[in-house]
C-alpha atoms as a PDB file:
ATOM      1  CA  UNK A   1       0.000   0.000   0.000  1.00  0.00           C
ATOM      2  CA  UNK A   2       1.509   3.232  -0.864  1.00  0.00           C
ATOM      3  CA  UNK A   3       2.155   6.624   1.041  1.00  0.00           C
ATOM      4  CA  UNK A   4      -0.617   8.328   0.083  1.00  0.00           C
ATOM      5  CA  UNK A   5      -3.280   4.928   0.438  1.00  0.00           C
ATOM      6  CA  UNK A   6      -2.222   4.891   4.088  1.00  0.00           C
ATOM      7  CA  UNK A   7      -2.947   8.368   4.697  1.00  0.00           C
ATOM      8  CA  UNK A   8      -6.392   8.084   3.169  1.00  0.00           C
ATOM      9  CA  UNK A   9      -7.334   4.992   4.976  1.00  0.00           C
ATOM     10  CA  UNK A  10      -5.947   6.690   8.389  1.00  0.00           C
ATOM     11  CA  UNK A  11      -8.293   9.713   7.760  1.00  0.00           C
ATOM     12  CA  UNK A  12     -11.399   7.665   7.897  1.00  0.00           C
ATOM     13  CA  UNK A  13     -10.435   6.024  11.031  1.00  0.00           C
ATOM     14  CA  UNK A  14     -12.859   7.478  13.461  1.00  0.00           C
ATOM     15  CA  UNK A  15     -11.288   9.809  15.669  1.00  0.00           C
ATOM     16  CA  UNK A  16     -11.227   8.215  19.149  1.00  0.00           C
ATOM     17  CA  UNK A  17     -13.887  10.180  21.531  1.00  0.00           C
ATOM     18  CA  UNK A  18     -13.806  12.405  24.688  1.00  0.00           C
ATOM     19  CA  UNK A  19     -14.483  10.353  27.659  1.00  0.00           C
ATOM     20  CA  UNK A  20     -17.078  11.894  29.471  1.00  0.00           C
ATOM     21  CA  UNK A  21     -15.086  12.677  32.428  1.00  0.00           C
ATOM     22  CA  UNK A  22     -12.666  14.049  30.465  1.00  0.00           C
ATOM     23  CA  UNK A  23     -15.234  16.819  28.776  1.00  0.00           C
ATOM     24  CA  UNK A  24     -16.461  17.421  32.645  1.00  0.00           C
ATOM     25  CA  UNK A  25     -13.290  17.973  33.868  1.00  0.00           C
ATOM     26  CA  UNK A  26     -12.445  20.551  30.975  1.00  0.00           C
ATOM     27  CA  UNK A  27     -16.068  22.198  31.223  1.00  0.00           C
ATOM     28  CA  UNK A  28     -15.968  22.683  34.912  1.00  0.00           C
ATOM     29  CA  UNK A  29     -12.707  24.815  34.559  1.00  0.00           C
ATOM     30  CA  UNK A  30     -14.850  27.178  32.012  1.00  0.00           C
ATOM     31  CA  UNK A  31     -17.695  27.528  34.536  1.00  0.00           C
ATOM     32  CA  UNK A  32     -18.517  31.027  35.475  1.00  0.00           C
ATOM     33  CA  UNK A  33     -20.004  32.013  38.786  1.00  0.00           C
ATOM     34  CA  UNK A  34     -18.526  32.094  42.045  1.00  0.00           C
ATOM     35  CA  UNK A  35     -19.234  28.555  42.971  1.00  0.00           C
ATOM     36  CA  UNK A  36     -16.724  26.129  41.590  1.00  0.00           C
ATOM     37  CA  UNK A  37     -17.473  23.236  39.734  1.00  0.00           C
ATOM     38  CA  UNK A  38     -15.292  19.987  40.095  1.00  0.00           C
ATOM     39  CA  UNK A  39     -15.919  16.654  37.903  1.00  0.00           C
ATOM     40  CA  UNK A  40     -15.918  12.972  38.920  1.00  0.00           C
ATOM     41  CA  UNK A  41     -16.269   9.421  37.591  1.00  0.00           C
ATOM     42  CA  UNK A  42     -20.218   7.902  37.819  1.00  0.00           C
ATOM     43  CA  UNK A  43     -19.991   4.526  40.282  1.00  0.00           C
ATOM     44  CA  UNK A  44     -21.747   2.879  37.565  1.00  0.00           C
ATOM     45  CA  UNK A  45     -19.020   3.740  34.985  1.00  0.00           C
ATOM     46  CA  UNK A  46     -15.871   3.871  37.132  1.00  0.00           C
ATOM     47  CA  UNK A  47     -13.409   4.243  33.889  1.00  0.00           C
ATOM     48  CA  UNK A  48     -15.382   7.904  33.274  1.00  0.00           C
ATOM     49  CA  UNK A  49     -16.236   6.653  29.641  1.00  0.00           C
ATOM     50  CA  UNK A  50     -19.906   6.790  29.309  1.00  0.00           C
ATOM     51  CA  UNK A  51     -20.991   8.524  32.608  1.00  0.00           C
ATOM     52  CA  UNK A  52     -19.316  11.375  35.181  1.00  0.00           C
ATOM     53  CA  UNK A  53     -20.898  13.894  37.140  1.00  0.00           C
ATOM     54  CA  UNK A  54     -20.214  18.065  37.655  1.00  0.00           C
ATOM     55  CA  UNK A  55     -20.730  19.367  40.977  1.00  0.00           C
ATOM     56  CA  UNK A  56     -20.677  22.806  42.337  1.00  0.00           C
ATOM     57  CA  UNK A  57     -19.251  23.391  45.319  1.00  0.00           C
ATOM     58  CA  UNK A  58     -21.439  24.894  47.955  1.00  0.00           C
ATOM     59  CA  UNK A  59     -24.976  23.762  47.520  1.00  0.00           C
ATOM     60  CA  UNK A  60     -23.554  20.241  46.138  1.00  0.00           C
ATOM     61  CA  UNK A  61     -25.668  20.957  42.797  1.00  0.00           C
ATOM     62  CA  UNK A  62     -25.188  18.001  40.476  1.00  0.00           C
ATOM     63  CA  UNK A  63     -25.127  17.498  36.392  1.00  0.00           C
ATOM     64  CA  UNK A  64     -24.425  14.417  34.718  1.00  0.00           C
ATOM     65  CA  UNK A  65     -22.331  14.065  31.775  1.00  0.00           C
ATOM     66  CA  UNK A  66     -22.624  11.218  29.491  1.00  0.00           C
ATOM     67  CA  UNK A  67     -21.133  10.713  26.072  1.00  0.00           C
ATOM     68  CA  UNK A  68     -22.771   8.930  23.211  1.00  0.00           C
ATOM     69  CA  UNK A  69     -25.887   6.388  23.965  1.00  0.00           C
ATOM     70  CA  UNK A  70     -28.956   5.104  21.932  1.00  0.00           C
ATOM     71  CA  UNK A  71     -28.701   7.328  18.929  1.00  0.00           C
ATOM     72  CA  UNK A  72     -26.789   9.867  20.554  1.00  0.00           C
ATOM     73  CA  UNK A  73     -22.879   8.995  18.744  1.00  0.00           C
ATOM     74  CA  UNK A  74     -20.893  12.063  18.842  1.00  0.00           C
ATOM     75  CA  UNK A  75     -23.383  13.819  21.669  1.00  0.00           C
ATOM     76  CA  UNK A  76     -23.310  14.550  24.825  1.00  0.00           C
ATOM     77  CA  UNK A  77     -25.544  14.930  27.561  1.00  0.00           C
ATOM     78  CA  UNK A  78     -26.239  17.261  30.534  1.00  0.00           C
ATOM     79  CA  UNK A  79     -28.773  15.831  32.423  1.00  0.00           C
ATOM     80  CA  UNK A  80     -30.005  18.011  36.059  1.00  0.00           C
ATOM     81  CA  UNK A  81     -29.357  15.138  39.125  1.00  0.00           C
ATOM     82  CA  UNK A  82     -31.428  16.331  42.732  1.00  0.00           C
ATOM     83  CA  UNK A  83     -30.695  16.083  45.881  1.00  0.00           C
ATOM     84  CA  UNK A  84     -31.325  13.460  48.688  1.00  0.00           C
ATOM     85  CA  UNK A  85     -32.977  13.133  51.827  1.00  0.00           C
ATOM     86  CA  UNK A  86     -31.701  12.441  54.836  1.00  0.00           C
ATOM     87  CA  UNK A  87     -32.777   8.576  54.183  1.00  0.00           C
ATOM     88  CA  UNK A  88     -31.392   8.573  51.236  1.00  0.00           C
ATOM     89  CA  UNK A  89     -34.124   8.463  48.848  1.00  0.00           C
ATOM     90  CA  UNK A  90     -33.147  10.656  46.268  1.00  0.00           C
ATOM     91  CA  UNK A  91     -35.905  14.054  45.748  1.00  0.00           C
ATOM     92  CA  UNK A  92     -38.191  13.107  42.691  1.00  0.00           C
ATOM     93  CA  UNK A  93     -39.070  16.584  40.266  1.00  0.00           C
ATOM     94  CA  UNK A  94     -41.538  16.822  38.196  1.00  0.00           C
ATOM     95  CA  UNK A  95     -38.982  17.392  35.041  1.00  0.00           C
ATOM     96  CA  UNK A  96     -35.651  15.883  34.382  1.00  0.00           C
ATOM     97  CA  UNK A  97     -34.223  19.004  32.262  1.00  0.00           C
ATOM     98  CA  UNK A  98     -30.900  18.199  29.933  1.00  0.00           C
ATOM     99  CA  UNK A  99     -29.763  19.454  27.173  1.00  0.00           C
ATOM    100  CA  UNK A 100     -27.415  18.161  24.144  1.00  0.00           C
ATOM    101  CA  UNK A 101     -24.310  19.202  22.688  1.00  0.00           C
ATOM    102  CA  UNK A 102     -21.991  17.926  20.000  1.00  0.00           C
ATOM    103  CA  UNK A 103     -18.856  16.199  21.741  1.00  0.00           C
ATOM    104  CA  UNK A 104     -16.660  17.917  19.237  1.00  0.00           C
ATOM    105  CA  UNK A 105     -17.562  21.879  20.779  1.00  0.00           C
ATOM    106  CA  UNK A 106     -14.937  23.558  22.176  1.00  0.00           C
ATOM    107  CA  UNK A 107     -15.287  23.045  26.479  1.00  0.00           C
ATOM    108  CA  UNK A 108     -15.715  26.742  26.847  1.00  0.00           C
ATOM    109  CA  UNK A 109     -18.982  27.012  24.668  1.00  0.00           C
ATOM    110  CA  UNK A 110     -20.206  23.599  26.276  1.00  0.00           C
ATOM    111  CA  UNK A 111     -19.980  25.865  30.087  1.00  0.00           C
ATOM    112  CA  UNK A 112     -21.529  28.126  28.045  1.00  0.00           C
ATOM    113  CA  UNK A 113     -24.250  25.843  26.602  1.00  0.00           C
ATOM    114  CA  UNK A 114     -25.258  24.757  30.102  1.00  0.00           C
ATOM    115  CA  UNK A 115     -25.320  28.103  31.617  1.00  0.00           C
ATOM    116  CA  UNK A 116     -27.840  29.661  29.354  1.00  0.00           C
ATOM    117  CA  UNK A 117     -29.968  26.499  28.826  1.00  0.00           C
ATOM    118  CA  UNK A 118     -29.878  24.495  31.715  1.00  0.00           C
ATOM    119  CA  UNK A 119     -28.832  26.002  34.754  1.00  0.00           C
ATOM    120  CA  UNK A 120     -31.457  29.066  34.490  1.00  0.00           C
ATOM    121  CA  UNK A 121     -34.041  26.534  34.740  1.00  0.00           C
ATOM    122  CA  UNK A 122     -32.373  24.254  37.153  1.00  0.00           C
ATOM    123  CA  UNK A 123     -30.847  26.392  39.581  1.00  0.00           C
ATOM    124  CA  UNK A 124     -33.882  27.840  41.294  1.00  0.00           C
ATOM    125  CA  UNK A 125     -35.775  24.211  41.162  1.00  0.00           C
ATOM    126  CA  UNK A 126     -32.783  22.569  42.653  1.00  0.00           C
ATOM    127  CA  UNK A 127     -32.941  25.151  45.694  1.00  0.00           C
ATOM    128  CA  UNK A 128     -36.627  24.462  45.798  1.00  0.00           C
ATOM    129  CA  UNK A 129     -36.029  21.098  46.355  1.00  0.00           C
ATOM    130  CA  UNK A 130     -32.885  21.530  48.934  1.00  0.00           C
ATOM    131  CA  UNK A 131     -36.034  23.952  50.950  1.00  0.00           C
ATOM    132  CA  UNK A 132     -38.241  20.496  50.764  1.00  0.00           C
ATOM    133  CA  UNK A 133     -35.702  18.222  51.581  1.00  0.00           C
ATOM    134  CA  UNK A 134     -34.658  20.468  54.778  1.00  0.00           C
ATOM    135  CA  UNK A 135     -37.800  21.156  56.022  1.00  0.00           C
ATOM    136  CA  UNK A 136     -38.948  17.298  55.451  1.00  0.00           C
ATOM    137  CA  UNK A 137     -35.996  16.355  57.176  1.00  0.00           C
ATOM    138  CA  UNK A 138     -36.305  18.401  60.246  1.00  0.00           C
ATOM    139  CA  UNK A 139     -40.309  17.735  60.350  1.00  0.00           C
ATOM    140  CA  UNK A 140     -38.692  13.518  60.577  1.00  0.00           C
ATOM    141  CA  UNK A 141     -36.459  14.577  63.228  1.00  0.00           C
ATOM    142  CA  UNK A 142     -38.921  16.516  65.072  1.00  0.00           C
ATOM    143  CA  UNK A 143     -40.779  13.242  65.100  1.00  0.00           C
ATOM    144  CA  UNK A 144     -38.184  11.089  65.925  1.00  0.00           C
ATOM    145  CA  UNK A 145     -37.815  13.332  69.359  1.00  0.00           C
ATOM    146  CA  UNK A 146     -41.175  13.127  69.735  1.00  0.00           C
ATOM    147  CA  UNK A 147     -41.187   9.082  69.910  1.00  0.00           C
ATOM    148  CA  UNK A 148     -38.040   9.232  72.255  1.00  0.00           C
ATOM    149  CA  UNK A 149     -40.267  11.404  74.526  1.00  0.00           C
ATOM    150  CA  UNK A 150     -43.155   9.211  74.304  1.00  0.00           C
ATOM    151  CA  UNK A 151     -41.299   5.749  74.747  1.00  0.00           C
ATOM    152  CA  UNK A 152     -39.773   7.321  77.940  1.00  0.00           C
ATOM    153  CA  UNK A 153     -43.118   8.553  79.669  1.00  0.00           C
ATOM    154  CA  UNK A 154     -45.100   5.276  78.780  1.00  0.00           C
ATOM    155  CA  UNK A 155     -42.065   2.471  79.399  1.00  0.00           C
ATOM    156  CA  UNK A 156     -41.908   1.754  75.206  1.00  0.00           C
ATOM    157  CA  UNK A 157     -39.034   0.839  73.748  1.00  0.00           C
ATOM    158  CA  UNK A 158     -37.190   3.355  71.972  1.00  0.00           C
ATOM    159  CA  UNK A 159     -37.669   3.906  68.274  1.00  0.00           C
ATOM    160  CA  UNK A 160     -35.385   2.235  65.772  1.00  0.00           C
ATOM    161  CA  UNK A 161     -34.171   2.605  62.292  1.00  0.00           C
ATOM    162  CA  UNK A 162     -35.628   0.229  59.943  1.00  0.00           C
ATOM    163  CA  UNK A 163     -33.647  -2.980  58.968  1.00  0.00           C
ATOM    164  CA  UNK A 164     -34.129  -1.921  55.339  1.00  0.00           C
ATOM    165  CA  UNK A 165     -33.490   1.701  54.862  1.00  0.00           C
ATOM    166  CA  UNK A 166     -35.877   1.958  51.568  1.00  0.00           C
ATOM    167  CA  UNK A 167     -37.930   5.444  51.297  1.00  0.00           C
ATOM    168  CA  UNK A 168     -38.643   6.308  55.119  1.00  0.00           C
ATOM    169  CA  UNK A 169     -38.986  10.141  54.662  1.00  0.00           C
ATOM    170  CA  UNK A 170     -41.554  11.391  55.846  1.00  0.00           C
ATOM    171  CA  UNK A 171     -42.864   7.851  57.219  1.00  0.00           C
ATOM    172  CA  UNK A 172     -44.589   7.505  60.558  1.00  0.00           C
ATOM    173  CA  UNK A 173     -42.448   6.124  63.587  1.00  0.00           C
ATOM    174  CA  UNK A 174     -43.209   3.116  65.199  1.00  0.00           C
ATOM    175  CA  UNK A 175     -43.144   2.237  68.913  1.00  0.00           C
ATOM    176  CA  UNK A 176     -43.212  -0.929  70.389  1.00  0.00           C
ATOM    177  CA  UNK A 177     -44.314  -1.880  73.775  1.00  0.00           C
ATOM    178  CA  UNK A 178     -46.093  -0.021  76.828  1.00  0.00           C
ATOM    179  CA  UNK A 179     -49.035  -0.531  77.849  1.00  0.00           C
ATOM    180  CA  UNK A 180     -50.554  -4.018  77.152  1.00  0.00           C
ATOM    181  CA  UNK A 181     -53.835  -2.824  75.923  1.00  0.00           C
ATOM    182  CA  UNK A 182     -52.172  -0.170  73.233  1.00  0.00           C
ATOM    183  CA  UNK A 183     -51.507  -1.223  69.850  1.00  0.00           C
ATOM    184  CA  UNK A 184     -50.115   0.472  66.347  1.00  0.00           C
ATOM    185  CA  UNK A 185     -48.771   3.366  68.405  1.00  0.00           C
ATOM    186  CA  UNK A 186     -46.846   5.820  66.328  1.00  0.00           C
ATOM    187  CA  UNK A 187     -46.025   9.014  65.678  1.00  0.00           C
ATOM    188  CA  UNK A 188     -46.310  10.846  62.019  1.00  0.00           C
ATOM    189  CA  UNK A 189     -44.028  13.972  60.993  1.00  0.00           C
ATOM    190  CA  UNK A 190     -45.942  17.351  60.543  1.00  0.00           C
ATOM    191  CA  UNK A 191     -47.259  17.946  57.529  1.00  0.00           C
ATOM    192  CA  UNK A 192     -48.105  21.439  55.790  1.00  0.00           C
ATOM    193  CA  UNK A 193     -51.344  21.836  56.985  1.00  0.00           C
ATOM    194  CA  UNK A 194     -51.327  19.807  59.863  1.00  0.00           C
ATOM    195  CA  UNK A 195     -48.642  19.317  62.763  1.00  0.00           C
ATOM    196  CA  UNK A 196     -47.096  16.918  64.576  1.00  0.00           C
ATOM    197  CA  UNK A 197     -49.793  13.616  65.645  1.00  0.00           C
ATOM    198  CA  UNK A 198     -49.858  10.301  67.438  1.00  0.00           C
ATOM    199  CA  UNK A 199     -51.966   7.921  66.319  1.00  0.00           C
ATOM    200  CA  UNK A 200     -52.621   4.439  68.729  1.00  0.00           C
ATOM    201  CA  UNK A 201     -55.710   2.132  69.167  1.00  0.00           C
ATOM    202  CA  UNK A 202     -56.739   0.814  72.532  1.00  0.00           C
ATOM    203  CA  UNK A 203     -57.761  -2.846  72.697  1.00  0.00           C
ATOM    204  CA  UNK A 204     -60.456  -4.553  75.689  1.00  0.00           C
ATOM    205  CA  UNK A 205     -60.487  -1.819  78.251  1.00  0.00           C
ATOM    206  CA  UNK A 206     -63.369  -1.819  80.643  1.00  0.00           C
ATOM    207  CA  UNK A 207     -66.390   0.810  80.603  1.00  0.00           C
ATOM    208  CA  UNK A 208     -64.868   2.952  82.976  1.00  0.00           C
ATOM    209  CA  UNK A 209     -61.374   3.781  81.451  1.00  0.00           C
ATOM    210  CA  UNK A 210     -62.745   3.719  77.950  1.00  0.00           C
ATOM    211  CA  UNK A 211     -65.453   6.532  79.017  1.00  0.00           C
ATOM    212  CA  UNK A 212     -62.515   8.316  80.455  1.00  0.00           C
ATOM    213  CA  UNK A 213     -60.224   8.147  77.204  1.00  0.00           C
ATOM    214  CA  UNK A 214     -63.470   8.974  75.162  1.00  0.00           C
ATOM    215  CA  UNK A 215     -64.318  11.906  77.107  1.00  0.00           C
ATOM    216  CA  UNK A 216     -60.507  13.208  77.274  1.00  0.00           C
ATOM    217  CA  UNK A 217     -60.391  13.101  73.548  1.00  0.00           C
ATOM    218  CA  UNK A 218     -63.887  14.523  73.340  1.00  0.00           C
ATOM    219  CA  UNK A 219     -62.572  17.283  75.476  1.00  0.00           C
ATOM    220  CA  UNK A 220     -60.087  17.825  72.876  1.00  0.00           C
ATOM    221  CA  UNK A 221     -62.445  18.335  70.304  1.00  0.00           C
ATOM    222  CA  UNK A 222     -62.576  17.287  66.287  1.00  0.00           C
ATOM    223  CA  UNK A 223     -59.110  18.385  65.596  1.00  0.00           C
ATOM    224  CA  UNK A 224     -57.279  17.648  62.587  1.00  0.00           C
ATOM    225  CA  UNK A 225     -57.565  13.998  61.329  1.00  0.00           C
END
């Protein structure tokens, strides 16, 4: 094969593509703002290829960056990630925005890509959420107290994490033991239109102390459900 053949069959070799941690870590240098952006490898992709993340320092805002996918060759895409609660069940949005790019853009007009169509969208829905997830997560913690207080006055044992951390935000909690005649006791977070509440049933009690818990509660009137 001559000179020349070579060359031409080198030239339609594809040229090999930007990892996507390696276009995060060059578009996080070009992002403006005060905040600073790092990059970092996606667990489910630990050579960087396909996946990686961009984070902004601060508020622990998240993007991910993945290169190529189901009729996406030569793209790439920034996808908005949300935060988690303090379970670890992650915040769900009503919209996923992203936005795509050619892999071949210079890193500078990528930053630039994201910060006029992505980030004015996703930066104030992203602190919307971090306002949920705080105020969910101190409501559950308010709760949790609550129990502690409860288990202590009545001789229950004290509230315990569930075996299986799957979604608990915003879940009642459960106390076990006390008095023999009490069932289902537990106590549910507050809400945004109603507050903290304990919720028990009371099993085979004789006339007299079920008129008196009846009439205490009627005291109490209608209340919130």
């Amino acid at each position: 094969m001559s000179d020349r053949m070579k060359q031409s069959a080198t030239d339609l070799e594809p040229t090999p593509e930007s990892t996507a941690y390696e276009l995060a870590t060059s578009v996080a240098k070009h992002m403006a703002g005060p905040a600073r952006w790092t990059a970092k490898k996606r667990t489910l992709d630990e050579d960087g290829r396909r996946y990686a993340e961009l984070t902004r320092a601060g508020d622990g805002a998240e993007i991910g960056v993945a290169v190529g996918g189901y009729r996406k060759e030569g793209r790439v895409t920034f996808r908005a990630h949300w935060p988690k609660y303090k379970d670890g069940q992650t915040f769900t949005p009503r919209s996923y925005p992203e936005i795509t790019c050619s892999t071949a853009r210079d890193p500078k007009a990528l930053a630039r890509e994201l910060e006029r169509r992505l980030l004015p969208d996703f930066d104030p829905a992203y602190q919307a959420a971090l306002d949920e997830i705080r105020t969910s997560d101190a409501r559950a913690a308010e709760a949790w107290r609550a129990a502690e207080r409860i288990a202590e006055a009545i001789a229950a044992e004290p509230p315990r994490e569930p075996r299986h951390r799957q979604h608990t935000n915003g879940a009642a909690v459960e106390l076990r033991g006390g008095p023999s005649k009490v069932y289902g006791l537990k106590v549910h977070p507050a809400y945004t239109d109603t507050p903290l509440l304990v919720s028990f049933e009371v099993h085979y009690v004789d006339e007299e102390t079920a008129l008196q818990v009846l009439a205490l509660l009627a005291d109490q009137g209608d209340g919130a459900p």
